[in-house]
PDB file of N, CA and C in Angstrom:
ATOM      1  N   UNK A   1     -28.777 -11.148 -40.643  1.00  0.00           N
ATOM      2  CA  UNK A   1     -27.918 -12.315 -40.503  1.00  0.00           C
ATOM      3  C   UNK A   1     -26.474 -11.879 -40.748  1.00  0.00           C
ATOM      4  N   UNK A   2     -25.527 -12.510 -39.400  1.00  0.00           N
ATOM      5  CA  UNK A   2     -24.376 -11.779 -40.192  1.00  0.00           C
ATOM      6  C   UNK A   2     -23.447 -12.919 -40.827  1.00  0.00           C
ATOM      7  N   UNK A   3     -22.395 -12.517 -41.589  1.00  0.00           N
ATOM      8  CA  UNK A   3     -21.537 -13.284 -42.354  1.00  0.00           C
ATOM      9  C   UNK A   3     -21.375 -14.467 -41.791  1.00  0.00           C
ATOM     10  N   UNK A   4     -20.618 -14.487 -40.068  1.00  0.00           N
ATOM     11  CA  UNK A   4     -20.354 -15.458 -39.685  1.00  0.00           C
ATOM     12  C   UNK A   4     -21.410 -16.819 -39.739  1.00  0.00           C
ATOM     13  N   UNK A   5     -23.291 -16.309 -40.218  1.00  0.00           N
ATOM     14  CA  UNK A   5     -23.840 -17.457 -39.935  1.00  0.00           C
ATOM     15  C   UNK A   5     -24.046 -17.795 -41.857  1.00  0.00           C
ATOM     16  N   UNK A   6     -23.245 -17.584 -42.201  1.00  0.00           N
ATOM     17  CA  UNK A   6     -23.872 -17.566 -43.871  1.00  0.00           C
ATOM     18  C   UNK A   6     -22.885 -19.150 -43.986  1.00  0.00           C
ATOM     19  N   UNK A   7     -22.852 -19.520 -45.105  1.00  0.00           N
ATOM     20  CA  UNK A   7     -21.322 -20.692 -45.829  1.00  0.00           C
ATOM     21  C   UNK A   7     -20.723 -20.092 -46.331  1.00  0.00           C
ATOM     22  N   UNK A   8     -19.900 -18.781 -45.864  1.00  0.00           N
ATOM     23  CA  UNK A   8     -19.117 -18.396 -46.515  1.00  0.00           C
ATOM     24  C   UNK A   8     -16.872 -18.886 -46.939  1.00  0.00           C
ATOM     25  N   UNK A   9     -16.787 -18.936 -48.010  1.00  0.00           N
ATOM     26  CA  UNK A   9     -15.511 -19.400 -47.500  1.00  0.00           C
ATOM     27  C   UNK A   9     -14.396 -18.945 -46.874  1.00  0.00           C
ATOM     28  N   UNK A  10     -13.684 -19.954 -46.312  1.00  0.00           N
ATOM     29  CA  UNK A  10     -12.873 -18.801 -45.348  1.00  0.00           C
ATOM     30  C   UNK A  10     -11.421 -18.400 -46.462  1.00  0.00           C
ATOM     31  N   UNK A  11     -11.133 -18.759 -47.145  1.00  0.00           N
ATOM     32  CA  UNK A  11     -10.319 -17.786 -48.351  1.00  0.00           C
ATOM     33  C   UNK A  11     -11.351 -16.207 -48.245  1.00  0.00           C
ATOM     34  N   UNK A  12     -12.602 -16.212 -48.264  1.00  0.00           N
ATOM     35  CA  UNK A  12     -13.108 -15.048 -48.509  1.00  0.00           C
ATOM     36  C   UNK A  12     -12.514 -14.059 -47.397  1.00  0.00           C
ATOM     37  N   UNK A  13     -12.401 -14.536 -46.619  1.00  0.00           N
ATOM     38  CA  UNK A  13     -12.356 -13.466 -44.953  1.00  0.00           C
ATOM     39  C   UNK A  13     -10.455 -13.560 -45.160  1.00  0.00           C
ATOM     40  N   UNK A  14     -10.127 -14.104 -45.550  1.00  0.00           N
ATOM     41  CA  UNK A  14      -8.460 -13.934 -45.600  1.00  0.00           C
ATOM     42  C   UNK A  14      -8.431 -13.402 -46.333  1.00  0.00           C
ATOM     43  N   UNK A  15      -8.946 -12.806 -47.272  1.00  0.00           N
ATOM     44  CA  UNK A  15      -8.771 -11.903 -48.417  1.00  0.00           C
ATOM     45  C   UNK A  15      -9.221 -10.536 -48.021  1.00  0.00           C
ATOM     46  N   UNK A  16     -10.527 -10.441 -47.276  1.00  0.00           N
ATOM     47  CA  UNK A  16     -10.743  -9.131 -46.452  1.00  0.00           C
ATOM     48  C   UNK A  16      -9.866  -8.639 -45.372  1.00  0.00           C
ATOM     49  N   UNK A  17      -9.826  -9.879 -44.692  1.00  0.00           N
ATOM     50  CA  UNK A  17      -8.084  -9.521 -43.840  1.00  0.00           C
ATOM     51  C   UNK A  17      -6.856  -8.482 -44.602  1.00  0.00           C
ATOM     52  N   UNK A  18      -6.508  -9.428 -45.516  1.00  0.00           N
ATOM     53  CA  UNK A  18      -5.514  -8.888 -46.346  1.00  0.00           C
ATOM     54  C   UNK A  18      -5.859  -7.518 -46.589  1.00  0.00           C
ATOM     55  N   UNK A  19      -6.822  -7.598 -47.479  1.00  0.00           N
ATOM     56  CA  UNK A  19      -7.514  -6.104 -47.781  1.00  0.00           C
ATOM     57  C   UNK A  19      -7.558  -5.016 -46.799  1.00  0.00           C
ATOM     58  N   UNK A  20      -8.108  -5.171 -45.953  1.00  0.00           N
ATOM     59  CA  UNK A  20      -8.331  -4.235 -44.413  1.00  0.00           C
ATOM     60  C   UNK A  20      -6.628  -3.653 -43.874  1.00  0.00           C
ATOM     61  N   UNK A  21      -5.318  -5.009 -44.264  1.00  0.00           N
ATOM     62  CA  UNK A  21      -4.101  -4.251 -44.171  1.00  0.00           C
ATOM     63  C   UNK A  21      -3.785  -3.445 -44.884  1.00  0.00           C
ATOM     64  N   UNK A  22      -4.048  -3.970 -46.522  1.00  0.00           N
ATOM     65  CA  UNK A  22      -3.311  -2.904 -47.067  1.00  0.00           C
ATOM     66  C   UNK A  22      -3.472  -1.563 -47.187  1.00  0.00           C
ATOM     67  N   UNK A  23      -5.455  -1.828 -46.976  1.00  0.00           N
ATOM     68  CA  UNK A  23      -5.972  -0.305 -47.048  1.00  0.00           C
ATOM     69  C   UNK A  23      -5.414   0.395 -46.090  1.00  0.00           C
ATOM     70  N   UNK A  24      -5.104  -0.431 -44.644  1.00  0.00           N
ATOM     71  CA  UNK A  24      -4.671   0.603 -43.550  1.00  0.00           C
ATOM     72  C   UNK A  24      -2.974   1.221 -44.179  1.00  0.00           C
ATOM     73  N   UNK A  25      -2.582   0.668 -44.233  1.00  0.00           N
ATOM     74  CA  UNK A  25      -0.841   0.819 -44.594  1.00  0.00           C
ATOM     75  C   UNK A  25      -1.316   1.560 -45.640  1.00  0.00           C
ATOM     76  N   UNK A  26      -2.200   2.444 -46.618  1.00  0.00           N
ATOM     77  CA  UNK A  26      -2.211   3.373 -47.659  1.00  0.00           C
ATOM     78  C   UNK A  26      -2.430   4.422 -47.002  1.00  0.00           C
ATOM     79  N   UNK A  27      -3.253   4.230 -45.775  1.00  0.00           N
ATOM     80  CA  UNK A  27      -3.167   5.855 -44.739  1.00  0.00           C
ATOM     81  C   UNK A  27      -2.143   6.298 -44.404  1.00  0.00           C
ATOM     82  N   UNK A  28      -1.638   7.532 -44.957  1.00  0.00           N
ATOM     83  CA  UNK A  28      -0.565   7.946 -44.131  1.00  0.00           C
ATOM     84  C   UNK A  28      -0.994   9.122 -43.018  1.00  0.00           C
ATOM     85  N   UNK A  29      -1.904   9.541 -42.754  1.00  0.00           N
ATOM     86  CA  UNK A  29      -2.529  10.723 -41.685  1.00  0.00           C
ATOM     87  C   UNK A  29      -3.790   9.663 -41.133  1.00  0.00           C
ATOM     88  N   UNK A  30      -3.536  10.069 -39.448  1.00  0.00           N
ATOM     89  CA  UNK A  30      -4.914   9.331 -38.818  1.00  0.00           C
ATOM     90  C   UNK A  30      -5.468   7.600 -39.194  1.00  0.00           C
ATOM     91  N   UNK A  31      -4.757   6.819 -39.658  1.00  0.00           N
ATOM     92  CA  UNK A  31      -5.072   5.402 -40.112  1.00  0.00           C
ATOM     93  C   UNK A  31      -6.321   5.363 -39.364  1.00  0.00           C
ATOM     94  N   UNK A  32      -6.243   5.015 -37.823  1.00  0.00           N
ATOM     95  CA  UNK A  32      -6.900   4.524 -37.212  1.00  0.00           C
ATOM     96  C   UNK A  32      -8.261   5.261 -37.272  1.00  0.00           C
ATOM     97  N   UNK A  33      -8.594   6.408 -37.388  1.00  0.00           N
ATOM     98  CA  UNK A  33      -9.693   7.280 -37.437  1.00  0.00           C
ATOM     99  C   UNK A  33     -10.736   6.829 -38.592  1.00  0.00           C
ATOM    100  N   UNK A  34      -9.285   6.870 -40.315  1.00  0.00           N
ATOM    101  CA  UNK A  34      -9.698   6.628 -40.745  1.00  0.00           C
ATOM    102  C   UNK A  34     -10.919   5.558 -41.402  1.00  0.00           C
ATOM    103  N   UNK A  35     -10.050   4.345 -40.693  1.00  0.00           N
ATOM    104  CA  UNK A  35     -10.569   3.026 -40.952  1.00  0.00           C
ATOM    105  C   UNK A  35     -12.193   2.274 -39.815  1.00  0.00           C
ATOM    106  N   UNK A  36     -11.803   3.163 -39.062  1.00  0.00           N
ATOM    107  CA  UNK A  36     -13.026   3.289 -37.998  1.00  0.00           C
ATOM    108  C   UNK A  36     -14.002   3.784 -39.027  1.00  0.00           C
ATOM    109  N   UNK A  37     -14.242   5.099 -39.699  1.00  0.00           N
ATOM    110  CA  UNK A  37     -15.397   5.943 -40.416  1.00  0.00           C
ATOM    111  C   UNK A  37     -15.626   4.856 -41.458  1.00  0.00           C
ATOM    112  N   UNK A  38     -14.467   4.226 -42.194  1.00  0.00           N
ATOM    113  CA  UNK A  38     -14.462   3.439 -43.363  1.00  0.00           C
ATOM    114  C   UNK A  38     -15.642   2.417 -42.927  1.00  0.00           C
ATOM    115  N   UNK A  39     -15.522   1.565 -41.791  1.00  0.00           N
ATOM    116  CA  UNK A  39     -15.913   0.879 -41.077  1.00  0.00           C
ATOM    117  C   UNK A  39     -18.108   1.232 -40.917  1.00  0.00           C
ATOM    118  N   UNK A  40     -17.707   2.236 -40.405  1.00  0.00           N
ATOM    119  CA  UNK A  40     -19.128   3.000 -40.084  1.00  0.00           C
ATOM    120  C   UNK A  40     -19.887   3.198 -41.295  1.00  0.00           C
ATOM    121  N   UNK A  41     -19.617   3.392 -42.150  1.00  0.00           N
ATOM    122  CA  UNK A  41     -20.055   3.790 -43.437  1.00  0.00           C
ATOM    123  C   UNK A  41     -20.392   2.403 -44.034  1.00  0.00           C
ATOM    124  N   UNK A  42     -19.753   1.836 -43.952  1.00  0.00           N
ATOM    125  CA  UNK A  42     -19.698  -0.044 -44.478  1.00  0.00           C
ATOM    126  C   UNK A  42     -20.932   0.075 -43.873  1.00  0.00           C
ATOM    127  N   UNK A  43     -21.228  -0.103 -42.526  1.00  0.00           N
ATOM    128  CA  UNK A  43     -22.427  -0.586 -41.693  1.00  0.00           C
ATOM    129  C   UNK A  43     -23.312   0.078 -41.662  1.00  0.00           C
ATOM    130  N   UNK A  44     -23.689   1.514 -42.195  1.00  0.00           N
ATOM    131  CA  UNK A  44     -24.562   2.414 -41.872  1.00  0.00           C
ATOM    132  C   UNK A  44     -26.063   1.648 -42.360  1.00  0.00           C
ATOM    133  N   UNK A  45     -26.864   2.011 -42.198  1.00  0.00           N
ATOM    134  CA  UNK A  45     -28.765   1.241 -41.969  1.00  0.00           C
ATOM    135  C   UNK A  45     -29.113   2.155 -43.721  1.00  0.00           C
ATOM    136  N   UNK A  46     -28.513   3.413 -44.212  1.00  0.00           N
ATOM    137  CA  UNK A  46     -28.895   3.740 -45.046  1.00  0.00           C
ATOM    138  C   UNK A  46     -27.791   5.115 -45.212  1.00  0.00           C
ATOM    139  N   UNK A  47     -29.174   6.110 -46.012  1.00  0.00           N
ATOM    140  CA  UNK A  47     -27.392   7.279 -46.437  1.00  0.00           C
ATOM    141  C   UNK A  47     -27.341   8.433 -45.177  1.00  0.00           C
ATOM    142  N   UNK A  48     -26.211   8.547 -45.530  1.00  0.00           N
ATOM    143  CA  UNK A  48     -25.383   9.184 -44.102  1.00  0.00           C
ATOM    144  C   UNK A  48     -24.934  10.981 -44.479  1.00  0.00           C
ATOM    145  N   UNK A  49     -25.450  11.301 -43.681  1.00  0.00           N
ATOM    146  CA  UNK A  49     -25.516  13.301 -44.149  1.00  0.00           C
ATOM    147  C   UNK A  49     -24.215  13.679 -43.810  1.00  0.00           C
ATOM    148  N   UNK A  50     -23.702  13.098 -42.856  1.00  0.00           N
ATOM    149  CA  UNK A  50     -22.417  13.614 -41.850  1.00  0.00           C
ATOM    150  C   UNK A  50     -21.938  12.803 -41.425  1.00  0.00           C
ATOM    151  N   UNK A  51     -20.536  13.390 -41.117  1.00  0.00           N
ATOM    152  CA  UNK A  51     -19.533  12.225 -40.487  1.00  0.00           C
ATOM    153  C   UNK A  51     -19.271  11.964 -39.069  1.00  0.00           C
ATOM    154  N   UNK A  52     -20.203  13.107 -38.560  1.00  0.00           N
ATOM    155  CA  UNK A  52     -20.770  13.190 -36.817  1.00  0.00           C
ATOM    156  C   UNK A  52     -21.563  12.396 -36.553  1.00  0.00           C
ATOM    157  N   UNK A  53     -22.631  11.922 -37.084  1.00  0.00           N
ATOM    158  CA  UNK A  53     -23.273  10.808 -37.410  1.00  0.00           C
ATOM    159  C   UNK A  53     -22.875   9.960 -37.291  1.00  0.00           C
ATOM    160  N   UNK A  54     -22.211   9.401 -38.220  1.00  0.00           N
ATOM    161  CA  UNK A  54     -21.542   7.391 -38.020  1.00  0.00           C
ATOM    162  C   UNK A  54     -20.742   7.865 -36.754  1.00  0.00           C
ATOM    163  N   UNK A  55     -19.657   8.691 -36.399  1.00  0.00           N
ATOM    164  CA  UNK A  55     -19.179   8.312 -34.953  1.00  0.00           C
ATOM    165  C   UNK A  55     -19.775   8.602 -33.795  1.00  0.00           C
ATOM    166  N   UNK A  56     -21.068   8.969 -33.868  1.00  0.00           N
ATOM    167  CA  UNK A  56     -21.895   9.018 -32.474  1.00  0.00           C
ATOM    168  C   UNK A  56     -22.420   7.206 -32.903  1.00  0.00           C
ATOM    169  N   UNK A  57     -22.560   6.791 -33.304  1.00  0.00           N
ATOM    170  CA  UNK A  57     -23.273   5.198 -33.488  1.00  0.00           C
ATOM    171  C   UNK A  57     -22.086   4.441 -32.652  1.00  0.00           C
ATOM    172  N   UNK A  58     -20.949   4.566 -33.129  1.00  0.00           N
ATOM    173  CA  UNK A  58     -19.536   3.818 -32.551  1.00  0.00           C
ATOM    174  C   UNK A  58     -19.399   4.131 -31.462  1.00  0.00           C
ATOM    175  N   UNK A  59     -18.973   3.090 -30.519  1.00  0.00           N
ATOM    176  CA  UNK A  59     -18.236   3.210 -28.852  1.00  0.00           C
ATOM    177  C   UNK A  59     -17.018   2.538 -29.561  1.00  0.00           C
ATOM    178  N   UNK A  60     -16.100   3.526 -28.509  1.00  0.00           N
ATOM    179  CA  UNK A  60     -14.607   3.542 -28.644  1.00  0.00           C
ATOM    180  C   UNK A  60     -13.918   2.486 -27.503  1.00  0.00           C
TER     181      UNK A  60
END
């Protein structure tokens, strides 16, 4: 089930918003790479050996 079908509040998701900027604006090399793997790792099904791994799961 994902978030969107839960009662979650929406202060909660403006706060992950927020969050998701500032973390990006703390990257100073590769943001975007970064936050993609950040991303993958969040979602992974279980534990993850390699970082070749979560980006073969992702389409770009």
């Amino acid at each position: 089930m994902s978030l969107l079908q839960r009662d979650v509040p929406q202060d909660a998701f403006a706060e992950l918003s927020c969050f998701q900027m500032e973390f990006y604006a703390c990257l100073t090399q590769r943001p975007d790479a970064l936050c993609e793997l950040s991303d993958a790792l969040l979602c992974a099904d279980g534990p993850v050996r390699t970082l070749v791994e979560l980006k073969s799961g992702w389409s770009t």
